[in-house]
Structure formats: structure tokens, C-alpha cells
C-alpha atoms as a PDB file:
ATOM      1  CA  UNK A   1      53.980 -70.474 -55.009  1.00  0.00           C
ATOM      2  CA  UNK A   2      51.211 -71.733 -52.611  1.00  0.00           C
ATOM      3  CA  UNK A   3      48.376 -69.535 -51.867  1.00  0.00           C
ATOM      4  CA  UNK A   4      48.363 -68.048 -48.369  1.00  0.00           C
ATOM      5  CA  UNK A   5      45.721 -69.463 -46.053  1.00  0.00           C
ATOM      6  CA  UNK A   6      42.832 -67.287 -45.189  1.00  0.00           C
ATOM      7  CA  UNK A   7      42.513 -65.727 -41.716  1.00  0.00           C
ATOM      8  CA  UNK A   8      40.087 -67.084 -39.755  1.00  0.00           C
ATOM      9  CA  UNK A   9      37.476 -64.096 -39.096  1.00  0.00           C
ATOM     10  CA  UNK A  10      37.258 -63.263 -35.059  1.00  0.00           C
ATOM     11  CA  UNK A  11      34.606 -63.983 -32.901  1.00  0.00           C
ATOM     12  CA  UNK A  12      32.688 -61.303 -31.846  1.00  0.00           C
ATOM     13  CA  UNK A  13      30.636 -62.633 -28.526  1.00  0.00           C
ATOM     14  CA  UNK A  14      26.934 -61.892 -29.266  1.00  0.00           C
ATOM     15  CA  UNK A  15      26.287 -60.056 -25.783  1.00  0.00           C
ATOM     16  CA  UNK A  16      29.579 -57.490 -26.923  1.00  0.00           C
ATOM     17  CA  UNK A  17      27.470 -57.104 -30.382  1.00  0.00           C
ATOM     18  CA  UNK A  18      23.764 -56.295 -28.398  1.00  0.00           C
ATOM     19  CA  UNK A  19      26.102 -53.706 -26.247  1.00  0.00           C
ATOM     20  CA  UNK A  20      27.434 -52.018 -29.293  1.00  0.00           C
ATOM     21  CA  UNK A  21      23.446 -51.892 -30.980  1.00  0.00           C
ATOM     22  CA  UNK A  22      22.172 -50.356 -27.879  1.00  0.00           C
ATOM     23  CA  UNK A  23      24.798 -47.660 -27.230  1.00  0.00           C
ATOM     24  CA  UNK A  24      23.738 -46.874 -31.320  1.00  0.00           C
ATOM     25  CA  UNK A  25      20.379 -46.485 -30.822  1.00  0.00           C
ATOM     26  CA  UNK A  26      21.005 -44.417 -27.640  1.00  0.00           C
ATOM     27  CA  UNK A  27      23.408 -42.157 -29.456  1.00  0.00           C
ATOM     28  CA  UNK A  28      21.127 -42.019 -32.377  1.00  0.00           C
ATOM     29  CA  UNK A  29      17.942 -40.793 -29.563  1.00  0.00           C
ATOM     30  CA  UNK A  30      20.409 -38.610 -28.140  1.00  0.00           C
ATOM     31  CA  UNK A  31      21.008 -36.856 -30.856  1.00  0.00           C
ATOM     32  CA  UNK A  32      17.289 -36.653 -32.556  1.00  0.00           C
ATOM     33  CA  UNK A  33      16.386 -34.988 -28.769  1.00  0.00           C
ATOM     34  CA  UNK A  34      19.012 -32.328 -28.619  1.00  0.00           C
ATOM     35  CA  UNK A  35      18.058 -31.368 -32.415  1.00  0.00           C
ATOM     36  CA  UNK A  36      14.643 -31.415 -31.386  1.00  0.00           C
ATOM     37  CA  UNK A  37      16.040 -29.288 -28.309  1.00  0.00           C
ATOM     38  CA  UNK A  38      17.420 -26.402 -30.541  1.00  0.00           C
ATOM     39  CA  UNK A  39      14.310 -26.765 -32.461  1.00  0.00           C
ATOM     40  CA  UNK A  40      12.101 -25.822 -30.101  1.00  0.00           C
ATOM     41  CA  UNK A  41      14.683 -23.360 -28.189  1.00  0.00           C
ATOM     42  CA  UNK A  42      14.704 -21.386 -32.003  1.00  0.00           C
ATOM     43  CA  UNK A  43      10.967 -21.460 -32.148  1.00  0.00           C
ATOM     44  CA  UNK A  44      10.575 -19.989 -28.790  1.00  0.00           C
ATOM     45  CA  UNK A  45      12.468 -17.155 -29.223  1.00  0.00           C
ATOM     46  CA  UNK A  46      11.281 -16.507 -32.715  1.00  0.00           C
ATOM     47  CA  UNK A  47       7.922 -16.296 -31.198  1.00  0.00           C
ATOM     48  CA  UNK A  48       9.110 -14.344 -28.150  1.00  0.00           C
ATOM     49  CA  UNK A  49       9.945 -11.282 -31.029  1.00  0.00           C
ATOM     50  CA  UNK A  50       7.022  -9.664 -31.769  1.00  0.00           C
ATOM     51  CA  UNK A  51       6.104  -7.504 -34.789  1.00  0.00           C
ATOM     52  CA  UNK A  52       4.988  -4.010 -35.113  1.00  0.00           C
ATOM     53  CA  UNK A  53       1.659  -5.231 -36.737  1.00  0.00           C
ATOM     54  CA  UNK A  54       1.545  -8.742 -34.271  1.00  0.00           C
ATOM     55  CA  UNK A  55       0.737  -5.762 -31.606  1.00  0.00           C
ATOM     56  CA  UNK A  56      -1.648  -4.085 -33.251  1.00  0.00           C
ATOM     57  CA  UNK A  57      -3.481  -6.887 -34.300  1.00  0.00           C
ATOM     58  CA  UNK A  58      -3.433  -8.117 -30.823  1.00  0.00           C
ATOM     59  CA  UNK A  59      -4.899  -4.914 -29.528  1.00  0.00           C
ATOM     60  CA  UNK A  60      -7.447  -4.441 -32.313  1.00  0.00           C
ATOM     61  CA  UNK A  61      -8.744  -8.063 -31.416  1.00  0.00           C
ATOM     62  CA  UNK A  62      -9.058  -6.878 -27.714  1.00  0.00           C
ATOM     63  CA  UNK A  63     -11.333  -3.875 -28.381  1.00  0.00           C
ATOM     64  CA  UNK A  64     -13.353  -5.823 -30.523  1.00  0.00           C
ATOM     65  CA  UNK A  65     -13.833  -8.288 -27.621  1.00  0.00           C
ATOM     66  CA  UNK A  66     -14.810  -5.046 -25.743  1.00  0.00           C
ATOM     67  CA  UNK A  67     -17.090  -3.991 -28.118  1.00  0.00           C
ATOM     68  CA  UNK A  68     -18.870  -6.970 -29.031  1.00  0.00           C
ATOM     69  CA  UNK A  69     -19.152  -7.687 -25.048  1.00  0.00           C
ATOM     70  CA  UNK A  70     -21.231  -3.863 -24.931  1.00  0.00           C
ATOM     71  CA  UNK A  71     -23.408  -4.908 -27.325  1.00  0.00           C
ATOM     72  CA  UNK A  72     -24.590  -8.519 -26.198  1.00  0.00           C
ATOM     73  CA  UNK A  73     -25.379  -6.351 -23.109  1.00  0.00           C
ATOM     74  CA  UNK A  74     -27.172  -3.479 -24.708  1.00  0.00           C
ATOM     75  CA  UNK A  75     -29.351  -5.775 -26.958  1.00  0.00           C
ATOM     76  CA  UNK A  76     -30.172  -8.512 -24.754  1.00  0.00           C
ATOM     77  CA  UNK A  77     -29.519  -7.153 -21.149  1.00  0.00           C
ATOM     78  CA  UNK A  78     -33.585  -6.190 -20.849  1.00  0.00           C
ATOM     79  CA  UNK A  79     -34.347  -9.893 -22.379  1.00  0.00           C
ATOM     80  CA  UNK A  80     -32.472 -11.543 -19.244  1.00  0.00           C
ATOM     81  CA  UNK A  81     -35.849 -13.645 -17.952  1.00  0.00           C
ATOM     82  CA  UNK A  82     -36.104 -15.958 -14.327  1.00  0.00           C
ATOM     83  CA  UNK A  83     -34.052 -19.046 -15.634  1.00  0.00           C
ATOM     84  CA  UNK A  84     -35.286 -22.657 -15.476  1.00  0.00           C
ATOM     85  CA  UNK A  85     -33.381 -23.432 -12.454  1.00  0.00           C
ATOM     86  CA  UNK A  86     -31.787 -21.828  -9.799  1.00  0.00           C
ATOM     87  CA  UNK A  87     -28.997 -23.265  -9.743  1.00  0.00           C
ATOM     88  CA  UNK A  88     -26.132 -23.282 -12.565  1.00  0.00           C
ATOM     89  CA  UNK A  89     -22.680 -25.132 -13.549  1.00  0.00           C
ATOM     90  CA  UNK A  90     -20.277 -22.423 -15.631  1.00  0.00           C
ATOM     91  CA  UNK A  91     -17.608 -24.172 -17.124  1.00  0.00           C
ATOM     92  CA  UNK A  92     -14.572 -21.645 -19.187  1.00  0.00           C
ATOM     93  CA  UNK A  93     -14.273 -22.614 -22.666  1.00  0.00           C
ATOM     94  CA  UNK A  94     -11.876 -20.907 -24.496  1.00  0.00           C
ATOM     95  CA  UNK A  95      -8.153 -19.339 -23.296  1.00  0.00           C
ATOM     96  CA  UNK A  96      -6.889 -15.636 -22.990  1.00  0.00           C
ATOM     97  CA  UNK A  97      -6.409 -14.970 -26.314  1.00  0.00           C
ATOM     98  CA  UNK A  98      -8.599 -11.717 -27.887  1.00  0.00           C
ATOM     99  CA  UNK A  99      -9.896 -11.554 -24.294  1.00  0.00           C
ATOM    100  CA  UNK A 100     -10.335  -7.761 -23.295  1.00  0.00           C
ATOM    101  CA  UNK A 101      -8.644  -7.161 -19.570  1.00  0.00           C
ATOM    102  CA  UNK A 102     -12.770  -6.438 -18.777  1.00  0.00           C
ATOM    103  CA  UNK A 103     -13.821  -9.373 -19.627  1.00  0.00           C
ATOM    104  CA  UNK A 104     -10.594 -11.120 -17.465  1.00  0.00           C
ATOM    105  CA  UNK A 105     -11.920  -9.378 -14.311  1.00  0.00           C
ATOM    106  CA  UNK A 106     -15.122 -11.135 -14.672  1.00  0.00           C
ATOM    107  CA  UNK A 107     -13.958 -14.024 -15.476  1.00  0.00           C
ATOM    108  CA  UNK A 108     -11.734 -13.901 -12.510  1.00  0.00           C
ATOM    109  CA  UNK A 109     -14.417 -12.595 -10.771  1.00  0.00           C
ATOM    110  CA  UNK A 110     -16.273 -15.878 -10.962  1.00  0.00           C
ATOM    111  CA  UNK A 111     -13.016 -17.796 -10.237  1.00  0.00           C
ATOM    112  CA  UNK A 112     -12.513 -19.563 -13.677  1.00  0.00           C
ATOM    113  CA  UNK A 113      -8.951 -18.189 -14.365  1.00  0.00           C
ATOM    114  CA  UNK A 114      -8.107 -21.465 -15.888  1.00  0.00           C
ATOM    115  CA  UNK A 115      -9.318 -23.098 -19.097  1.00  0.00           C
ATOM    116  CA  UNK A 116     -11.628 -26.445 -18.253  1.00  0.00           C
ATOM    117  CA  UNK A 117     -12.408 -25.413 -15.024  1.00  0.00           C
ATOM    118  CA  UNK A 118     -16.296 -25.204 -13.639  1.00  0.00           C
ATOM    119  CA  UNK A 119     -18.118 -23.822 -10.864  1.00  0.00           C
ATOM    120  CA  UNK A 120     -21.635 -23.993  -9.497  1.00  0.00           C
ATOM    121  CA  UNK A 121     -23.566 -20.395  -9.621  1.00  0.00           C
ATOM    122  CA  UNK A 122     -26.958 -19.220  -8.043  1.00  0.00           C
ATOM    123  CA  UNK A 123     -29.172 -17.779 -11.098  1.00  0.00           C
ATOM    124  CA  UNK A 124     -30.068 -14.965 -10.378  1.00  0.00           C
ATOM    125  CA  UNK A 125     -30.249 -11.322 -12.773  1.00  0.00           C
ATOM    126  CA  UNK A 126     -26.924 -10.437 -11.389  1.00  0.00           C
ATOM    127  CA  UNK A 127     -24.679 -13.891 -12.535  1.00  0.00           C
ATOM    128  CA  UNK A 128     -26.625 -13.706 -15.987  1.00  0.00           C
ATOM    129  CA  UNK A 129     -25.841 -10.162 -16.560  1.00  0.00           C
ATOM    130  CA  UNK A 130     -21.804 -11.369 -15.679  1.00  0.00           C
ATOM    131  CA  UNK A 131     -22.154 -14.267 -17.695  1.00  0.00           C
ATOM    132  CA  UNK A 132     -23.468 -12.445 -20.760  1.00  0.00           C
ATOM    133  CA  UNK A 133     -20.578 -10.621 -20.416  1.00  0.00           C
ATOM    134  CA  UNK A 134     -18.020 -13.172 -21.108  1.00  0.00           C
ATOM    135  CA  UNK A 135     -20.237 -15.596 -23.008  1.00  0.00           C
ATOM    136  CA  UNK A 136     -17.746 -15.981 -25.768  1.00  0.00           C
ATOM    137  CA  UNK A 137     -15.733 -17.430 -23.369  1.00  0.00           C
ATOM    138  CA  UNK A 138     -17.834 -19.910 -20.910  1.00  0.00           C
ATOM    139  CA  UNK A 139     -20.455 -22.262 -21.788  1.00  0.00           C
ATOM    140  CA  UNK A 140     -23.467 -23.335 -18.526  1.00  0.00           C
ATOM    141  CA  UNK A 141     -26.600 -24.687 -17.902  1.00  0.00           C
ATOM    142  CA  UNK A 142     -28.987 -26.306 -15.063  1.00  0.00           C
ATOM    143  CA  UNK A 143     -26.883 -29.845 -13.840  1.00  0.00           C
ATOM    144  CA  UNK A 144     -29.040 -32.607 -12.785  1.00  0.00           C
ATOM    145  CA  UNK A 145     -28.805 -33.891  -8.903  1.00  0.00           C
ATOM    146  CA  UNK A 146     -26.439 -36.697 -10.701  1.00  0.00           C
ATOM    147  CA  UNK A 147     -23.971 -34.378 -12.268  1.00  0.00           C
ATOM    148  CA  UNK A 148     -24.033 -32.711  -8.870  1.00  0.00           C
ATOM    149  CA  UNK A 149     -23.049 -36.076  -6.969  1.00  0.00           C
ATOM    150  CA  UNK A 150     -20.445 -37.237  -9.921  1.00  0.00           C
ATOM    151  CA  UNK A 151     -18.876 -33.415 -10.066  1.00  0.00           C
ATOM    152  CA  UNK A 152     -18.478 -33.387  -5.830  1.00  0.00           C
ATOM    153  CA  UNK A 153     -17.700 -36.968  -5.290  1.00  0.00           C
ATOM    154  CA  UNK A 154     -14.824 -37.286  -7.957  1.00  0.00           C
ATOM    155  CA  UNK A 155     -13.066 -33.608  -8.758  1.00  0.00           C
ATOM    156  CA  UNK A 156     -14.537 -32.072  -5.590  1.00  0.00           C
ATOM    157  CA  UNK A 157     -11.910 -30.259  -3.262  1.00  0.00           C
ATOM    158  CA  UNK A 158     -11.895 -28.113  -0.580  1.00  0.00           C
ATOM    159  CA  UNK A 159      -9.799 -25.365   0.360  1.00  0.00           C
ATOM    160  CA  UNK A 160      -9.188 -24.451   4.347  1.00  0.00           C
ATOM    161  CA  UNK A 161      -6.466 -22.470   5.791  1.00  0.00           C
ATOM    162  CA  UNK A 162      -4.647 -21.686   2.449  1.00  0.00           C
ATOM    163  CA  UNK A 163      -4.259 -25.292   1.874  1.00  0.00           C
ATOM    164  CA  UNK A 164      -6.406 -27.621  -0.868  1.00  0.00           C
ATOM    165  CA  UNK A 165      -7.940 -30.988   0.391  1.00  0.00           C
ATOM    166  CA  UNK A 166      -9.556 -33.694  -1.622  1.00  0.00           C
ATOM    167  CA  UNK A 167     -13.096 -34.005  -0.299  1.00  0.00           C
ATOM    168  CA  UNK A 168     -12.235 -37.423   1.432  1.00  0.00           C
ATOM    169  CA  UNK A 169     -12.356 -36.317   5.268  1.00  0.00           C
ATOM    170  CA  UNK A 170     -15.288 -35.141   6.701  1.00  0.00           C
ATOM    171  CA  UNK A 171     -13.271 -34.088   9.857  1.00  0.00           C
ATOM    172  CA  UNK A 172     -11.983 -30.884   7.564  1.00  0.00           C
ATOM    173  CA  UNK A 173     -15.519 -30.354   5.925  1.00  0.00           C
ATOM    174  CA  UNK A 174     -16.560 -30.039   9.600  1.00  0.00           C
ATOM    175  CA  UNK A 175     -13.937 -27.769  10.495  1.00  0.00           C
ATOM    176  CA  UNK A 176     -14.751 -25.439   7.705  1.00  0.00           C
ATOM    177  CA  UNK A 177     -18.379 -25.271   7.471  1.00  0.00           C
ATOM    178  CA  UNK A 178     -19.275 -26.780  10.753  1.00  0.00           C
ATOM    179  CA  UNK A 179     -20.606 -23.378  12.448  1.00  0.00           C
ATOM    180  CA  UNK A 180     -23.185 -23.304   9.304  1.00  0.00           C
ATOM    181  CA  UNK A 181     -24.191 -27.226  10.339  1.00  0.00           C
ATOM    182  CA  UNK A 182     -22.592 -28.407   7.064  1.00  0.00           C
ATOM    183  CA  UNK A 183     -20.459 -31.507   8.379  1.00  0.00           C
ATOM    184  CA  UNK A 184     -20.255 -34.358   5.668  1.00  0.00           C
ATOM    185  CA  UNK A 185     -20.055 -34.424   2.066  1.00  0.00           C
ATOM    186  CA  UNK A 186     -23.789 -35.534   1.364  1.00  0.00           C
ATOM    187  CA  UNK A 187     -24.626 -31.708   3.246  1.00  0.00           C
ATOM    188  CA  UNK A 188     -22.523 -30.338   0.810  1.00  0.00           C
ATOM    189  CA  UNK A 189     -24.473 -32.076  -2.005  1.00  0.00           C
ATOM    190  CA  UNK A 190     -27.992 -31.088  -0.722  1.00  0.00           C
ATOM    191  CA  UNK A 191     -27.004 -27.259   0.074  1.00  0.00           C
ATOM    192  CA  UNK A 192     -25.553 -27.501  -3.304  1.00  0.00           C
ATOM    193  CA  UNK A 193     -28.439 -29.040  -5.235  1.00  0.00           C
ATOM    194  CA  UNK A 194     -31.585 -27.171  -3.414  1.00  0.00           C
ATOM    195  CA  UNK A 195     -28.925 -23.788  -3.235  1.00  0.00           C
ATOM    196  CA  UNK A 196     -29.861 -23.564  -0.221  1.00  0.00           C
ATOM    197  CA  UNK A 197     -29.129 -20.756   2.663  1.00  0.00           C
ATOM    198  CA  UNK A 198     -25.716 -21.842   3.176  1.00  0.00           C
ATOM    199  CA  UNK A 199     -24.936 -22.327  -0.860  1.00  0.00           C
ATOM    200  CA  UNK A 200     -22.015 -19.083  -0.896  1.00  0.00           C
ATOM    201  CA  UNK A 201     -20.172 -20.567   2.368  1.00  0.00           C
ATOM    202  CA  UNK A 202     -20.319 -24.609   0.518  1.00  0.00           C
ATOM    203  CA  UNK A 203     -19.482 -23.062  -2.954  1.00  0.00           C
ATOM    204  CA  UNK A 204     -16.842 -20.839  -1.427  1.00  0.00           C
ATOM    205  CA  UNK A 205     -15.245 -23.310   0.672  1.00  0.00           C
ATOM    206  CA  UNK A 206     -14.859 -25.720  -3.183  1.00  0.00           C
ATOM    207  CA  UNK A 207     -12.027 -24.923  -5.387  1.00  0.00           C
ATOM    208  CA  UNK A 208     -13.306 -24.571  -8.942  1.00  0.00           C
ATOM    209  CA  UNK A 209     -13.704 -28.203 -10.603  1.00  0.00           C
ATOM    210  CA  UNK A 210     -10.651 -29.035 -13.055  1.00  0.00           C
ATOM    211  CA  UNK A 211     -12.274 -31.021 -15.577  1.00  0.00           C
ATOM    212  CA  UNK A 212     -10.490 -32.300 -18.587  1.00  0.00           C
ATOM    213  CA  UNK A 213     -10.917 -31.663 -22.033  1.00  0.00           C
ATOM    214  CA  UNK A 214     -14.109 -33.683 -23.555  1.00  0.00           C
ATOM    215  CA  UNK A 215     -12.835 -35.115 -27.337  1.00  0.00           C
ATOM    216  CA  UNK A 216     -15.030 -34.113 -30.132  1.00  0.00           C
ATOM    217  CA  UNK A 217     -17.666 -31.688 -27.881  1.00  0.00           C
ATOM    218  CA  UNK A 218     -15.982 -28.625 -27.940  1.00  0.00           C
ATOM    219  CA  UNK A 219     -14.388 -27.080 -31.529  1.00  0.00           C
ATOM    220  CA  UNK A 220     -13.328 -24.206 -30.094  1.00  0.00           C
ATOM    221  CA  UNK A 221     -15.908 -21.906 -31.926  1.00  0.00           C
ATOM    222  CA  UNK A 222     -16.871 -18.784 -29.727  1.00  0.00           C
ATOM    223  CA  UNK A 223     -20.390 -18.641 -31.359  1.00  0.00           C
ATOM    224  CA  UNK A 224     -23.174 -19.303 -29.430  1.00  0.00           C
ATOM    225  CA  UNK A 225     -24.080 -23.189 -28.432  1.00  0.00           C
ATOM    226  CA  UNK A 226     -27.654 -22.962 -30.281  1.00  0.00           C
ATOM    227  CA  UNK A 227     -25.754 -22.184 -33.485  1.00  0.00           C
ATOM    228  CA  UNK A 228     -23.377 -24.628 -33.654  1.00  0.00           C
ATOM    229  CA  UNK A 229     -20.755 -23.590 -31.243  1.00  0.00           C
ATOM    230  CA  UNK A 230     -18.886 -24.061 -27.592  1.00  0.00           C
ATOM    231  CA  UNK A 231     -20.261 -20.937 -26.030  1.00  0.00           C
ATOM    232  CA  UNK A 232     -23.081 -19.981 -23.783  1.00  0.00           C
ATOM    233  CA  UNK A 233     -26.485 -21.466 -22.549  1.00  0.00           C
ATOM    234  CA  UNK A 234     -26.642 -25.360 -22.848  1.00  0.00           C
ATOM    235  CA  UNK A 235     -29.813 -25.549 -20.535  1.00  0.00           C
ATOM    236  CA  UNK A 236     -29.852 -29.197 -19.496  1.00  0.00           C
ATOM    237  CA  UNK A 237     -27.433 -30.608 -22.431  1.00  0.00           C
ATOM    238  CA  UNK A 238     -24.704 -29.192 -19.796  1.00  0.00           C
ATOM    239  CA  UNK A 239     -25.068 -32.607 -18.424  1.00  0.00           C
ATOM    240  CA  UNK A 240     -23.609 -34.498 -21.514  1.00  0.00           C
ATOM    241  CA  UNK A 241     -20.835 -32.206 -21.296  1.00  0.00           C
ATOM    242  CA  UNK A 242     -20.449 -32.776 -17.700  1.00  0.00           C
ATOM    243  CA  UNK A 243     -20.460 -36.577 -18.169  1.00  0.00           C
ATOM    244  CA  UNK A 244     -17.837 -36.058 -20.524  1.00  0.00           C
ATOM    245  CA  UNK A 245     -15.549 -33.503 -18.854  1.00  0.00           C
ATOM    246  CA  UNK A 246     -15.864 -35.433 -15.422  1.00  0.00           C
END
């Protein structure tokens, strides 16, 4: 009896083979991102379900925000001296979280609702007392004339009948603060440099600078910038943060 002959093995064209690979793969990713789907759907509403003691904690962390906040102003309120400079850049720190709804109103108050986001002050007894206030929360200091040109000329925007504008058109700086004889972006940079008598309309008329986040300057530590954290007066180191942020 004569062995059979082998069958001849089929041809699979190489294009039909790189079809059937791909459509793998793409089931494969498929797959791995709806798992990673429910994942994170799971974790959301896990987190969404608070505990009893989550609450408490979260409110005990709130009045201690409150009462550290009444202190700072108690001890060092009559130590508020005339600053270096009158003019300041205040740039939030740190998010919501242990923030007492007191110290949200200031901070709202100055217009940094958002973390990473700056704004020039005057210096006066009034903004120190505010910032002292919510100094866990916000670090500043006196920007040179250069941070004030790189901070204008790249994040600056403008904000004129409800709607924000990149400061590229002098036509809409003009129809803003024309009637106080700011008309260009350099007179924006000089009121804002010598704060001079038109410095609430200019800084008014700016949406708060979005910076982003600088890597390896900030470690999220609420204690003061002298000893080693985020928080409070820089003086002129502001500007290496600036540089960074910018």
C-alpha cells in the first residue's frame, strides 16, 4: 500500500496575513480601553460615596484652615511694613482642597479661582493684609520690567464686551482703555510696570495669566517659601518662577 501524498499547504497572500495582525492588535486595544473604561467608571463612583468620617475630616480640615488663617493675621497683621516695590505678581499655588469658604472669597476676590493662574497687584496695606490671608495658598513677589514684558507679550489677554482677546490688536486695546489714553500694548506695559494712575482700569481690562505648571519648583508644601516651601513672599526670586511658569 503506497503512502498517500501530502497536501500541499495553501497560500496565504502576505497582505490577507498583515490584515488579519492589524484587526488583532485593534481588537486587543479595544479591549484593554473598555477595561480601562470600567476601571475608571468603578473608581469614580467609589469615590463619589463618601464616608461618615471622609466628612468630618473634610470639615475639621476646613476650620483648621480658618483658624490658622486668624492667627497669621493676629500675630503678624501689626508687622505688615511698606514693601520693596509697589508693584506685585500673585500667582495661586495650591487647589481647593482644606480651603475654608473665607479664604475662597478672597481668593476669588483677587480673581485667582484657578490653580496656576497670576495677576499683577498694587502693594499696598490692604492687598498684604488679603494676601496674608490666603498665604497657604498663593505664592508673590516684586517682577522685574522683563517678567512684566515676557508675562504681557506671551499669556497676556484682554477681556472687552464679555468676550477674551489675545493681546495681538491694538485696535481692541484702544477701544477698551482708549478714554484713559492707554492705546497699544507697550502703554499697557509702562502703566503696568510704574503702576501708574491708570494701573486698576489696565489690570482690570487683563484676564488673570494662565501659566503652566513649572517641573521641580513647586512640591506642593503649604509652608512658607523661606522655609522650604511653595507659599508666600518670594521677593524678587518670583522672577525664576515666572521664567519658568511663562
Amino acid at each position: 500500500m503506497s503512502r498517500a501524498d501530502p497536501q500541499p499547504l495553501s497560500y496565504v497572500p502576505e497582505v490577507v496575513l498583515k490584515k488579519r495582525k492589524s484587526n488583532e492588535d485593534s481588537a486587543l486595544r479595544k479591549r484593554g480601553n473598555a477595561e480601562a473604561r470600567k476601571k475608571s467608571t468603578r473608581e469614580k463612583f467609589a469615590n463619589l460615596v463618601k464616608r461618615p468620617e471622609d466628612f468630618v475630616k473634610e470639615f475639621r480640615s476646613k476650620e483648621l484652615d480658618l483658624v490658622r488663617m486668624k492667627k497669621r493675621v493676629k500675630l503678624r497683621q501689626s508687622s505688615l511694613v511698606d514693601p520693596e516695590s509697589k508693584l506685585l505678581f500673585v500667582i495661586r499655588t495650591h487647589g481647593a482642597k482644606d480651603m475654608h469658604p473665607r479664604t475662597k472669597k478672597v481668593l476669588q476676590f483677587l480673581r485667582l479661582r484657578h490653580i496656576y493662574e497670576g495677576v499683577f497687584l498694587k502693594a499696598n496695606e490692604g492687598t498684604m493684609s488679603m494676601l496674608l490671608r490666603v498665604e497657604p495658598f498663593v505664592t508673590y513677589g516684586y517682577p522685574s520690567l522683563k517678567s512684566v514684558k515676557e508675562l504681557v507679550y506671551k499669556k497676556g489677554c484682554g477681556r472687552l464686551n464679555r468676550q477674551r482677546f489675545p493681546l495681538t490688536d491694538n485696535n481692541v486695546i484702544e477701544q477698551a482703555l482708549g478714554s484713559h489714553g492707554v492705546i497699544c500694548i507697550e502703554d499697557i506695559i509702562h502703566q503696568i510696570a510704574t503702576v501708574g494712575p491708570h494701573f486698576k482700569e489696565v489690570t482690570r481690562f487683563l484676564t488673570p495669566f494662565k501659566l503652566k505648571k513649572p517641573d521641580g519648583l513647586l512640591q506642593k508644601k503649604k509652608k512658607p517659601f523661606k522655609d522650604g516651601g511653595d507659599s508666600g513672599d518670594r521677593k524678587d526670586q518670583i522672577n525664576e518662577l515666572i521664567t519658568k511658569m511663562n
